[in-house]
PDB file of N, CA and C in Angstrom:
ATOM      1  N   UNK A   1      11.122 -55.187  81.513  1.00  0.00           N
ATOM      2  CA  UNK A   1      10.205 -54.121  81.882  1.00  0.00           C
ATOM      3  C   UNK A   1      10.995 -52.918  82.384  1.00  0.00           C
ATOM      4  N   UNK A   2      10.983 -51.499  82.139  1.00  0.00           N
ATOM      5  CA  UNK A   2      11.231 -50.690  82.264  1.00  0.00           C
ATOM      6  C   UNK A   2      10.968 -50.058  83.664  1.00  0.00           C
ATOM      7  N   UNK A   3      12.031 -49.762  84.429  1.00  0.00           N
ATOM      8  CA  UNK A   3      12.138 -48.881  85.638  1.00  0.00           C
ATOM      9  C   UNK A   3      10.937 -47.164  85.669  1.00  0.00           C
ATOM     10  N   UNK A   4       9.631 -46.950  85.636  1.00  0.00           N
ATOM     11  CA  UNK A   4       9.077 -45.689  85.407  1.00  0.00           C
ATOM     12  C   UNK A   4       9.990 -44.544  85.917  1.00  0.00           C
ATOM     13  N   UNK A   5      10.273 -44.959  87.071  1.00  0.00           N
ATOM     14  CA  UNK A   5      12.192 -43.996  87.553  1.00  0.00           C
ATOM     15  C   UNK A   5      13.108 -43.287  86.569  1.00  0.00           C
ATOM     16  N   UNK A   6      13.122 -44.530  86.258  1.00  0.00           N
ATOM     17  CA  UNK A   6      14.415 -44.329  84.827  1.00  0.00           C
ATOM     18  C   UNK A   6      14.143 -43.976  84.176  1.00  0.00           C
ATOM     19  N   UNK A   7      13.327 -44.428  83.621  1.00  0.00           N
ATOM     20  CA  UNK A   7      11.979 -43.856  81.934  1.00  0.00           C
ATOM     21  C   UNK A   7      11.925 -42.338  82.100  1.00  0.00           C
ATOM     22  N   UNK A   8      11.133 -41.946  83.477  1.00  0.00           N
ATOM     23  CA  UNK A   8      11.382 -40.347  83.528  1.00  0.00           C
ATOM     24  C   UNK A   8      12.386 -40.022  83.410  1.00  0.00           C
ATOM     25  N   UNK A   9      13.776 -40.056  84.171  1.00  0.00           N
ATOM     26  CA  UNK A   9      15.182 -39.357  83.700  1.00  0.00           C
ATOM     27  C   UNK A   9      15.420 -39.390  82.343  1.00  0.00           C
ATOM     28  N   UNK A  10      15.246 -40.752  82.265  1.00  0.00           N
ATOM     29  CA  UNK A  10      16.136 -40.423  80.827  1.00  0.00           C
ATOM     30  C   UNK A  10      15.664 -39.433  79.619  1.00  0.00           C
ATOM     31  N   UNK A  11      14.365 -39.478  80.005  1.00  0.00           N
ATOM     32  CA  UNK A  11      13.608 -38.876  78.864  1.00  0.00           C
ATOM     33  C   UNK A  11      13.253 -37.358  79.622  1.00  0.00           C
ATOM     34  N   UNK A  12      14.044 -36.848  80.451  1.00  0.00           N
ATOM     35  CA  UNK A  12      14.033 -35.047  81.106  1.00  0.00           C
ATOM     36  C   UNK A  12      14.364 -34.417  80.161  1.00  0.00           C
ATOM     37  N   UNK A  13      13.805 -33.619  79.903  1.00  0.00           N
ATOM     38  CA  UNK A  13      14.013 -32.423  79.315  1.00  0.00           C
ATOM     39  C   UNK A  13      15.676 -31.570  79.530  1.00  0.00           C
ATOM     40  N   UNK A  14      16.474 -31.648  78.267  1.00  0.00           N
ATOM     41  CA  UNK A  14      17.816 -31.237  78.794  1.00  0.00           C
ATOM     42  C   UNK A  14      17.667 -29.606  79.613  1.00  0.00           C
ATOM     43  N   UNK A  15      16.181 -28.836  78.792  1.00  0.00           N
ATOM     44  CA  UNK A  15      16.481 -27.239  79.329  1.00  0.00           C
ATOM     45  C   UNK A  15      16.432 -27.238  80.325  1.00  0.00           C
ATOM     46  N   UNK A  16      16.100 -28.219  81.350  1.00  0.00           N
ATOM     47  CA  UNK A  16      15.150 -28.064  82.592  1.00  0.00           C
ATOM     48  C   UNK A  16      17.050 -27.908  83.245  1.00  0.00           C
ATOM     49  N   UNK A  17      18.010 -27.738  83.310  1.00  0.00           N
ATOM     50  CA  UNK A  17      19.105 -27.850  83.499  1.00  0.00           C
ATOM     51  C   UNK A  17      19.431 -26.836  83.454  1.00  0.00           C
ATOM     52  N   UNK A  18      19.318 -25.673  82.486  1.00  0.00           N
ATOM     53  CA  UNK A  18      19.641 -24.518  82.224  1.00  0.00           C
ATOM     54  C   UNK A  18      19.801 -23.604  83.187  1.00  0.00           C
ATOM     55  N   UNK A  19      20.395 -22.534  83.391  1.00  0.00           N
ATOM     56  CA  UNK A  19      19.943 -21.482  84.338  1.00  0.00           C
ATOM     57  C   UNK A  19      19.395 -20.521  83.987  1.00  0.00           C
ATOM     58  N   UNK A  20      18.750 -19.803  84.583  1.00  0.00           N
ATOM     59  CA  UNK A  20      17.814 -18.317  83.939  1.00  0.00           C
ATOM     60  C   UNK A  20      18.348 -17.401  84.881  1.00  0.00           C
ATOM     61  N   UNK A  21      18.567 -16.022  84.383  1.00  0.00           N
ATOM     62  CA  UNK A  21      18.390 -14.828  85.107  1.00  0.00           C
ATOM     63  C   UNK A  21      16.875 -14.355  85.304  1.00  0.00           C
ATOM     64  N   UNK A  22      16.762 -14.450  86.774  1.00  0.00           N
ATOM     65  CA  UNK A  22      15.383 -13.639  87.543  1.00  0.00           C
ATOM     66  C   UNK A  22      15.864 -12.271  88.143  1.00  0.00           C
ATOM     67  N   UNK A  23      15.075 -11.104  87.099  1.00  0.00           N
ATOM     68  CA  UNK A  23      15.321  -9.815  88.026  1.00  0.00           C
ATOM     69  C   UNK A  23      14.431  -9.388  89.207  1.00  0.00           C
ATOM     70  N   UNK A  24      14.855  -9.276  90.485  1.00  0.00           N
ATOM     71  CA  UNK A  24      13.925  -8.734  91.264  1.00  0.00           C
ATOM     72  C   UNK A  24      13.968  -7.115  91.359  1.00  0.00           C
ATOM     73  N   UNK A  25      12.481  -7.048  91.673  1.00  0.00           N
ATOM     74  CA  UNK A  25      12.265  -5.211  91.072  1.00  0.00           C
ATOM     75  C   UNK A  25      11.892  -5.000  92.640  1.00  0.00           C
ATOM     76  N   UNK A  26      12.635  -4.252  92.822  1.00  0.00           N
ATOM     77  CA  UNK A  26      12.037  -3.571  94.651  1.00  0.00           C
ATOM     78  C   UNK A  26      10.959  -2.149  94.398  1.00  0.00           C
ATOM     79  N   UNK A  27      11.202  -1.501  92.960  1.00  0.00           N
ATOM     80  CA  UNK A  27      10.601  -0.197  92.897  1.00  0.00           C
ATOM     81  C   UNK A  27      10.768   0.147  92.196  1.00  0.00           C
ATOM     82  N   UNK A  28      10.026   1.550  91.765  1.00  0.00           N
ATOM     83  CA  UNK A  28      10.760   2.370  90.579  1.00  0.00           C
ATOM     84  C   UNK A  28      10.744   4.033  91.345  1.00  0.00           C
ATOM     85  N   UNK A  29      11.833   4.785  90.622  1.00  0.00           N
ATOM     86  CA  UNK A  29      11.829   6.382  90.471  1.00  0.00           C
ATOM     87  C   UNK A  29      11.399   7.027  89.812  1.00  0.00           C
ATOM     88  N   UNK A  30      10.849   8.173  89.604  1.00  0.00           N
ATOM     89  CA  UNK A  30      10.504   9.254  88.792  1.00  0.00           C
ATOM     90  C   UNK A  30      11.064  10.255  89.030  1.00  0.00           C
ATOM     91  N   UNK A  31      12.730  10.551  88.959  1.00  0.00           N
ATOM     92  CA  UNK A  31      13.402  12.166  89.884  1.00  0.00           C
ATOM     93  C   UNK A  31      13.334  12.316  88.142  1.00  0.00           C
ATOM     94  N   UNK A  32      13.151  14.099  88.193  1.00  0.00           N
ATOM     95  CA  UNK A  32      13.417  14.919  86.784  1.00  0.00           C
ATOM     96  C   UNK A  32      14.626  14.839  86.349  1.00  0.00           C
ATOM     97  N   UNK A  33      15.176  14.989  85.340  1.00  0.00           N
ATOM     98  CA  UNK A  33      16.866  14.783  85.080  1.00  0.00           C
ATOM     99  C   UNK A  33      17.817  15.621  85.579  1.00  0.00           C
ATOM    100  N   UNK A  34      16.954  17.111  86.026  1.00  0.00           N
ATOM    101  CA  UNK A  34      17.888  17.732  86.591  1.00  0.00           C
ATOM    102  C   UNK A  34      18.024  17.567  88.121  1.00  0.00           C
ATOM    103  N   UNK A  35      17.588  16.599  88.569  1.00  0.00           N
ATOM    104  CA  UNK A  35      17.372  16.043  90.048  1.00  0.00           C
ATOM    105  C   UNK A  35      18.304  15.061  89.870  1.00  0.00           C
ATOM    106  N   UNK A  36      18.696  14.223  89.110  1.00  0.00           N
ATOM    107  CA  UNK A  36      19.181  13.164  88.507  1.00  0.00           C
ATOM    108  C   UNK A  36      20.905  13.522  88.297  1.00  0.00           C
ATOM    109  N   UNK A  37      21.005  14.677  87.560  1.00  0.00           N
ATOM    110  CA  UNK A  37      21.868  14.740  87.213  1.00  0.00           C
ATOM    111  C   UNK A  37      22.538  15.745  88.556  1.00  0.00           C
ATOM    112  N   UNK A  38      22.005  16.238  89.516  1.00  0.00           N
ATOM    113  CA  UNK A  38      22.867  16.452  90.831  1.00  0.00           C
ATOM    114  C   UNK A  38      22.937  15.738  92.020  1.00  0.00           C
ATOM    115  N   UNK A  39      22.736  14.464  91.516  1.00  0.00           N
ATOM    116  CA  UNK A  39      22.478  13.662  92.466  1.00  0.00           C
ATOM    117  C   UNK A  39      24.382  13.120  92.551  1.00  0.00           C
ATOM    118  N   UNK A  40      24.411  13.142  93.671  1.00  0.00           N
ATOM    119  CA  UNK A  40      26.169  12.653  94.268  1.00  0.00           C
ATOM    120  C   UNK A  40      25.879  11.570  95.275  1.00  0.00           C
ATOM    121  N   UNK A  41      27.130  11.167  95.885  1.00  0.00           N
ATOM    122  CA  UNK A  41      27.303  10.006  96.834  1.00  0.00           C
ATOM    123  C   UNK A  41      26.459  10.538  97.930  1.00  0.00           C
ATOM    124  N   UNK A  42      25.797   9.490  98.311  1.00  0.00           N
ATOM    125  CA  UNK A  42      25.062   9.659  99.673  1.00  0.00           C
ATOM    126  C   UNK A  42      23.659  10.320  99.090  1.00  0.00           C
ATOM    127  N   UNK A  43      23.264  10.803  97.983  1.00  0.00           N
ATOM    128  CA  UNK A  43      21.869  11.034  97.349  1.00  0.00           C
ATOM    129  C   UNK A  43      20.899   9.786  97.832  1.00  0.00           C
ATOM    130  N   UNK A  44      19.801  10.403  97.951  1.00  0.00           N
ATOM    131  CA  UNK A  44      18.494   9.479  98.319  1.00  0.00           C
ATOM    132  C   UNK A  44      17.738   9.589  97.041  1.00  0.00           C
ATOM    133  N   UNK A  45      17.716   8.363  96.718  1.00  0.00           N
ATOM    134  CA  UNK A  45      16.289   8.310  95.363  1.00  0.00           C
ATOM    135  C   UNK A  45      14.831   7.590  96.003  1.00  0.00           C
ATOM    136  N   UNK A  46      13.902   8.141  96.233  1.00  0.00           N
ATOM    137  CA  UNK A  46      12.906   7.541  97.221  1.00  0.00           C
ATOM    138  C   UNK A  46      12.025   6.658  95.761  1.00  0.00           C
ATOM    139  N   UNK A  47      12.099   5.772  95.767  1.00  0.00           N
ATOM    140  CA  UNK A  47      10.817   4.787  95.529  1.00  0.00           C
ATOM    141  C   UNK A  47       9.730   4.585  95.494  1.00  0.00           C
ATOM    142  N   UNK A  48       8.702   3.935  94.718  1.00  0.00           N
ATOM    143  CA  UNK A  48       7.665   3.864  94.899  1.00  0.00           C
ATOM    144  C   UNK A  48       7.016   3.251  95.320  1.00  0.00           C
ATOM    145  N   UNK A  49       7.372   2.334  96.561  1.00  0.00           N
ATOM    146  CA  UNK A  49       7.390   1.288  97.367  1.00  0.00           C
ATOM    147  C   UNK A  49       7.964   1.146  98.848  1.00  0.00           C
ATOM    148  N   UNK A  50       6.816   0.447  99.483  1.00  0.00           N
ATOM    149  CA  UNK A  50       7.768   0.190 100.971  1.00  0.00           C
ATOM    150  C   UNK A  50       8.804  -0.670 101.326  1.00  0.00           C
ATOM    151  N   UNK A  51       9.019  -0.838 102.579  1.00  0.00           N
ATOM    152  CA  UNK A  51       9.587  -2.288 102.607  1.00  0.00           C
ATOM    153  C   UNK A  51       9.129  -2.986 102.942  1.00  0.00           C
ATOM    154  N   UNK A  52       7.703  -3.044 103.600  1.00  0.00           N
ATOM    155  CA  UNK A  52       6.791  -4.230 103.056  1.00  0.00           C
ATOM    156  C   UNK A  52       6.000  -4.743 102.262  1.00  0.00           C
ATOM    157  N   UNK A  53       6.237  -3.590 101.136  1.00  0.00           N
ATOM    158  CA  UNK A  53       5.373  -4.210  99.831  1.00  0.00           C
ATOM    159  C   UNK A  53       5.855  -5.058  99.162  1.00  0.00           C
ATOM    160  N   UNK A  54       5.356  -6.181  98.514  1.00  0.00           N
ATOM    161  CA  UNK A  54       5.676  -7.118  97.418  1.00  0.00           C
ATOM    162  C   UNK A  54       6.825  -6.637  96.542  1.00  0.00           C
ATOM    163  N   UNK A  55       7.689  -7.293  95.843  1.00  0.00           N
ATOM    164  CA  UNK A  55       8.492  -7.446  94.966  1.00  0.00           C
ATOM    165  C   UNK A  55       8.425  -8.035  93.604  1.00  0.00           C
ATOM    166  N   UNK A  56       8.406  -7.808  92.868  1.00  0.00           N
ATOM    167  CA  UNK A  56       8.275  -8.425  91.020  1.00  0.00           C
ATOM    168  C   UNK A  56       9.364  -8.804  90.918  1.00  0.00           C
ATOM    169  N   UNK A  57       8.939 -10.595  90.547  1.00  0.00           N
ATOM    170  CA  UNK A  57      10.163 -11.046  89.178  1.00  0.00           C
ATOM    171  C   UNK A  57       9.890 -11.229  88.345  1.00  0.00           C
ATOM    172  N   UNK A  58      10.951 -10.903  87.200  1.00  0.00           N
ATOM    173  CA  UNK A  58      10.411 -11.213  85.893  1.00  0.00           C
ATOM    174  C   UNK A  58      11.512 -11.857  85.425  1.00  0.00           C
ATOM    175  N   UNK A  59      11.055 -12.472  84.271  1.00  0.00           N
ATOM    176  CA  UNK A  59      12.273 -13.388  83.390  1.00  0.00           C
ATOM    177  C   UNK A  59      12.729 -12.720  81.920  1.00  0.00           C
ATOM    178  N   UNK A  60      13.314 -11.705  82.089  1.00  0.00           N
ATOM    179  CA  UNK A  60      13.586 -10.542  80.629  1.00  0.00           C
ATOM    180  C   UNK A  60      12.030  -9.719  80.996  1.00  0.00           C
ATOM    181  N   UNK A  61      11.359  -9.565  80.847  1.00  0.00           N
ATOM    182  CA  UNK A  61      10.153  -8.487  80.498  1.00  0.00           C
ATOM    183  C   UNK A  61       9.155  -9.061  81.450  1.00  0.00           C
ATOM    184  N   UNK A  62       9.371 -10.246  81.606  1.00  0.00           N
ATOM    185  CA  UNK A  62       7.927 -11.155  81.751  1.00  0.00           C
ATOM    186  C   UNK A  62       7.945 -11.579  83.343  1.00  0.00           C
ATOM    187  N   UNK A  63       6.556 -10.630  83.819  1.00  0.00           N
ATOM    188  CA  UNK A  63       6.481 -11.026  84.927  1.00  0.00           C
ATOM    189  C   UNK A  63       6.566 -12.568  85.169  1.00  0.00           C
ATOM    190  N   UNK A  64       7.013 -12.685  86.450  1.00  0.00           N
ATOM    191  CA  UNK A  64       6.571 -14.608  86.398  1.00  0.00           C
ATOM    192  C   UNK A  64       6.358 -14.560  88.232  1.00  0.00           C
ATOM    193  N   UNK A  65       6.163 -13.729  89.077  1.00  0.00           N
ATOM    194  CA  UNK A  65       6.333 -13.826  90.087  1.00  0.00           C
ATOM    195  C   UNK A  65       6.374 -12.924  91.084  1.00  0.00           C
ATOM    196  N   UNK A  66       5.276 -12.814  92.463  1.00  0.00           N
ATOM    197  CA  UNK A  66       6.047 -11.651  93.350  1.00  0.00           C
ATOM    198  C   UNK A  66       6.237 -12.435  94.520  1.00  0.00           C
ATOM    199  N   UNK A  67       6.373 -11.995  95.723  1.00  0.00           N
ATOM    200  CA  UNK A  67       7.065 -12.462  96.724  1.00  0.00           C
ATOM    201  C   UNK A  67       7.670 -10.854  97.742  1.00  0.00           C
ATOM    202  N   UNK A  68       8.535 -11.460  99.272  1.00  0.00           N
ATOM    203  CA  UNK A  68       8.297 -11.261 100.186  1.00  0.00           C
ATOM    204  C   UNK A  68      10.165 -10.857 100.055  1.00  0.00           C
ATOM    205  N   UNK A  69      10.670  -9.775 100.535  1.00  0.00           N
ATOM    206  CA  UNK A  69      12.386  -9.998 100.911  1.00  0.00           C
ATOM    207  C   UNK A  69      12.784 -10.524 102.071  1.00  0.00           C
ATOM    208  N   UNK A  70      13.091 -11.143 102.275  1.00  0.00           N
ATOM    209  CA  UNK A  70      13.658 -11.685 104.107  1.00  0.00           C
ATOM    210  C   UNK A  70      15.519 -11.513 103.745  1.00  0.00           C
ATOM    211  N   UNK A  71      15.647 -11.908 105.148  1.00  0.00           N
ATOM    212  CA  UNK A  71      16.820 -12.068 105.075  1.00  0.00           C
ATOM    213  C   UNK A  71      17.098 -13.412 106.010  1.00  0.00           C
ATOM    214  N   UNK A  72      18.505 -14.155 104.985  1.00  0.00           N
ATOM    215  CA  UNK A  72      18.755 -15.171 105.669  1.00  0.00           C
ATOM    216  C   UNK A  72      18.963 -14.939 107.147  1.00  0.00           C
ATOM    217  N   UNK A  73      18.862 -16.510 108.000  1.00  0.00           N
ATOM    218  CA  UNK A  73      19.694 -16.173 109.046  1.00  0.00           C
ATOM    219  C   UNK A  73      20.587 -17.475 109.340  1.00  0.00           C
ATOM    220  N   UNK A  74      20.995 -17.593 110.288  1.00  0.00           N
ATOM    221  CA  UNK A  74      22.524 -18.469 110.952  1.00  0.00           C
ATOM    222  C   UNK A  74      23.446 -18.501 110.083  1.00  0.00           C
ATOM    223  N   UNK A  75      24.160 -18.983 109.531  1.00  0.00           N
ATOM    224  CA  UNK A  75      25.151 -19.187 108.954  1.00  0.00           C
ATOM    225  C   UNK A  75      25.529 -18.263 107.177  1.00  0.00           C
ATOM    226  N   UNK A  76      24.275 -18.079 106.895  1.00  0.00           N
ATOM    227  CA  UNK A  76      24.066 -17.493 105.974  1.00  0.00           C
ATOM    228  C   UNK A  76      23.233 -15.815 106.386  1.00  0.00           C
ATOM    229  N   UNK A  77      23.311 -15.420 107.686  1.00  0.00           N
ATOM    230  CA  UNK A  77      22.776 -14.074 107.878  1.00  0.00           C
ATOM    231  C   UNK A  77      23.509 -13.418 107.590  1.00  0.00           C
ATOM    232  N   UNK A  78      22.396 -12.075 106.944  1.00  0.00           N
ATOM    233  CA  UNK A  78      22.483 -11.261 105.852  1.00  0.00           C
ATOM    234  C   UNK A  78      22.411 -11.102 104.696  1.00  0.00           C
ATOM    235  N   UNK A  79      22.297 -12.775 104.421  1.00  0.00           N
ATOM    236  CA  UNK A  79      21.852 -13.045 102.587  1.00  0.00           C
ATOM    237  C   UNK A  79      20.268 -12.456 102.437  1.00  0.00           C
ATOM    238  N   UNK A  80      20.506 -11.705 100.879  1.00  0.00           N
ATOM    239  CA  UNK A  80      18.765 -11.395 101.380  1.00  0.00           C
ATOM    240  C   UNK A  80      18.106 -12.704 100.479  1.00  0.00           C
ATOM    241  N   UNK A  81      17.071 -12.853 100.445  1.00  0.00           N
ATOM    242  CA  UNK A  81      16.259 -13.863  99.737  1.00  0.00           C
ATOM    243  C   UNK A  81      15.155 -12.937  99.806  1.00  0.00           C
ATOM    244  N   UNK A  82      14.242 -14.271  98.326  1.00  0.00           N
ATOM    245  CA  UNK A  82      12.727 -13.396  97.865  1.00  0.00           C
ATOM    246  C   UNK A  82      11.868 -14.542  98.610  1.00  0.00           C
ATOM    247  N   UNK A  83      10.600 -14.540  99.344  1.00  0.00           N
ATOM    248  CA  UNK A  83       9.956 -16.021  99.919  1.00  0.00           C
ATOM    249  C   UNK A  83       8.792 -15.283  98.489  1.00  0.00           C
ATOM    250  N   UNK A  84       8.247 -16.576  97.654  1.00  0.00           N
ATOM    251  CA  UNK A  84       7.576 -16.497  96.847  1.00  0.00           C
ATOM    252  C   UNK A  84       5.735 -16.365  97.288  1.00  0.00           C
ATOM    253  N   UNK A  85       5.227 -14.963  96.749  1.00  0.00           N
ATOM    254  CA  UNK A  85       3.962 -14.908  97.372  1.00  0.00           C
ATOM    255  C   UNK A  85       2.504 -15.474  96.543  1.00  0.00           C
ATOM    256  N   UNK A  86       3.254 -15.392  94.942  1.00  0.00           N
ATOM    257  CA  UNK A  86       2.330 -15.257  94.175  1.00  0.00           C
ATOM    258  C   UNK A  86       3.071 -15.819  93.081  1.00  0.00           C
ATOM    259  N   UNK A  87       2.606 -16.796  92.204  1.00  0.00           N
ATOM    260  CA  UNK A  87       3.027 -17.254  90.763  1.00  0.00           C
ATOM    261  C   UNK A  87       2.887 -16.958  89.669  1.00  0.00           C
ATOM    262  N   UNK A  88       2.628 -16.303  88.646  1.00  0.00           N
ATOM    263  CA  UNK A  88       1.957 -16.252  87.429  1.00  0.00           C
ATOM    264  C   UNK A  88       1.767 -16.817  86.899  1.00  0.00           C
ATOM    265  N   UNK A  89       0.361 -16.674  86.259  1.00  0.00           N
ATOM    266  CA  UNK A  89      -0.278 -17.913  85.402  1.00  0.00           C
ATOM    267  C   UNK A  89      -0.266 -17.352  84.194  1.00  0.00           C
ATOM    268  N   UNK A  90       1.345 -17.632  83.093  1.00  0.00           N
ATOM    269  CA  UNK A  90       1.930 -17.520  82.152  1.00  0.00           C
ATOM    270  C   UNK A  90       0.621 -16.961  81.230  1.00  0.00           C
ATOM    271  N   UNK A  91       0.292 -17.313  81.467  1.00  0.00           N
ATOM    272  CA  UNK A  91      -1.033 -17.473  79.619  1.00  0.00           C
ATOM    273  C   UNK A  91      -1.711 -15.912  80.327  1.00  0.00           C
ATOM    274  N   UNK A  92      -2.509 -15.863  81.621  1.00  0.00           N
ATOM    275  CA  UNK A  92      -3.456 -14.586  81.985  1.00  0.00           C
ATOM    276  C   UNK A  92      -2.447 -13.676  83.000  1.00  0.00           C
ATOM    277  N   UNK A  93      -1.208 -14.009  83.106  1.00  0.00           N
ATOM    278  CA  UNK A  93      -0.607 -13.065  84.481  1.00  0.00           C
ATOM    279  C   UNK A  93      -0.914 -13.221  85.401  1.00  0.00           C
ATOM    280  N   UNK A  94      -0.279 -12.158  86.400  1.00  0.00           N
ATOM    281  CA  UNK A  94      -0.784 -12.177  88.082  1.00  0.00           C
ATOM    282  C   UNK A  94      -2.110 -11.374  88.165  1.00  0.00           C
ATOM    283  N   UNK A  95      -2.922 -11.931  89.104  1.00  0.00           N
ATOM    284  CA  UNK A  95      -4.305 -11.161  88.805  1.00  0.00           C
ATOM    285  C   UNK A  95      -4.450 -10.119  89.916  1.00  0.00           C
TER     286      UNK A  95
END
């Protein structure tokens, strides 16, 4: 008789292994190009977003996710992290 334990591993899915790139989107700009193109070190590009508004991930194009920025703390403070707020439901999106 078969271990159901085992039965699941063995039979996992190899992609589930894979890694993916997730882009997180903090915002977007709209400066004109000639705003753009005098822009130097220390230039401010203001956003269309706070810093407490939500964040988008997507996987290439495709939303899959928003969420919260924190930042680590103890040993790892200053790492930033995303805390996940919202999932997408692949087939209809985030609603």
């Amino acid at each position: 008789m078969n271990d159901p334990q085992t039965s699941k591993t063995e039979k996992s899915n190899p992609f589930e292994a894979v890694p993916i790139e997730v882009t997180v989107s903090v915002g977007r700009a709209r400066p004109l190009i000639r705003d753009l193109l005098n822009m130097g070190e220390n230039a401010v590009l203001t956003l269309d977003k706070r810093i407490e508004d939500p964040v988008d991930l997507y996987v290439g194009d495709q939303l899959v996710a928003r969420g919260l920025l924190e930042e680590m703390e103890g040993d790892q403070a200053g790492q930033l992290v995303v805390r996940l707020t919202e999932i997408a439901d692949l087939q209809n999106g985030i609603g």
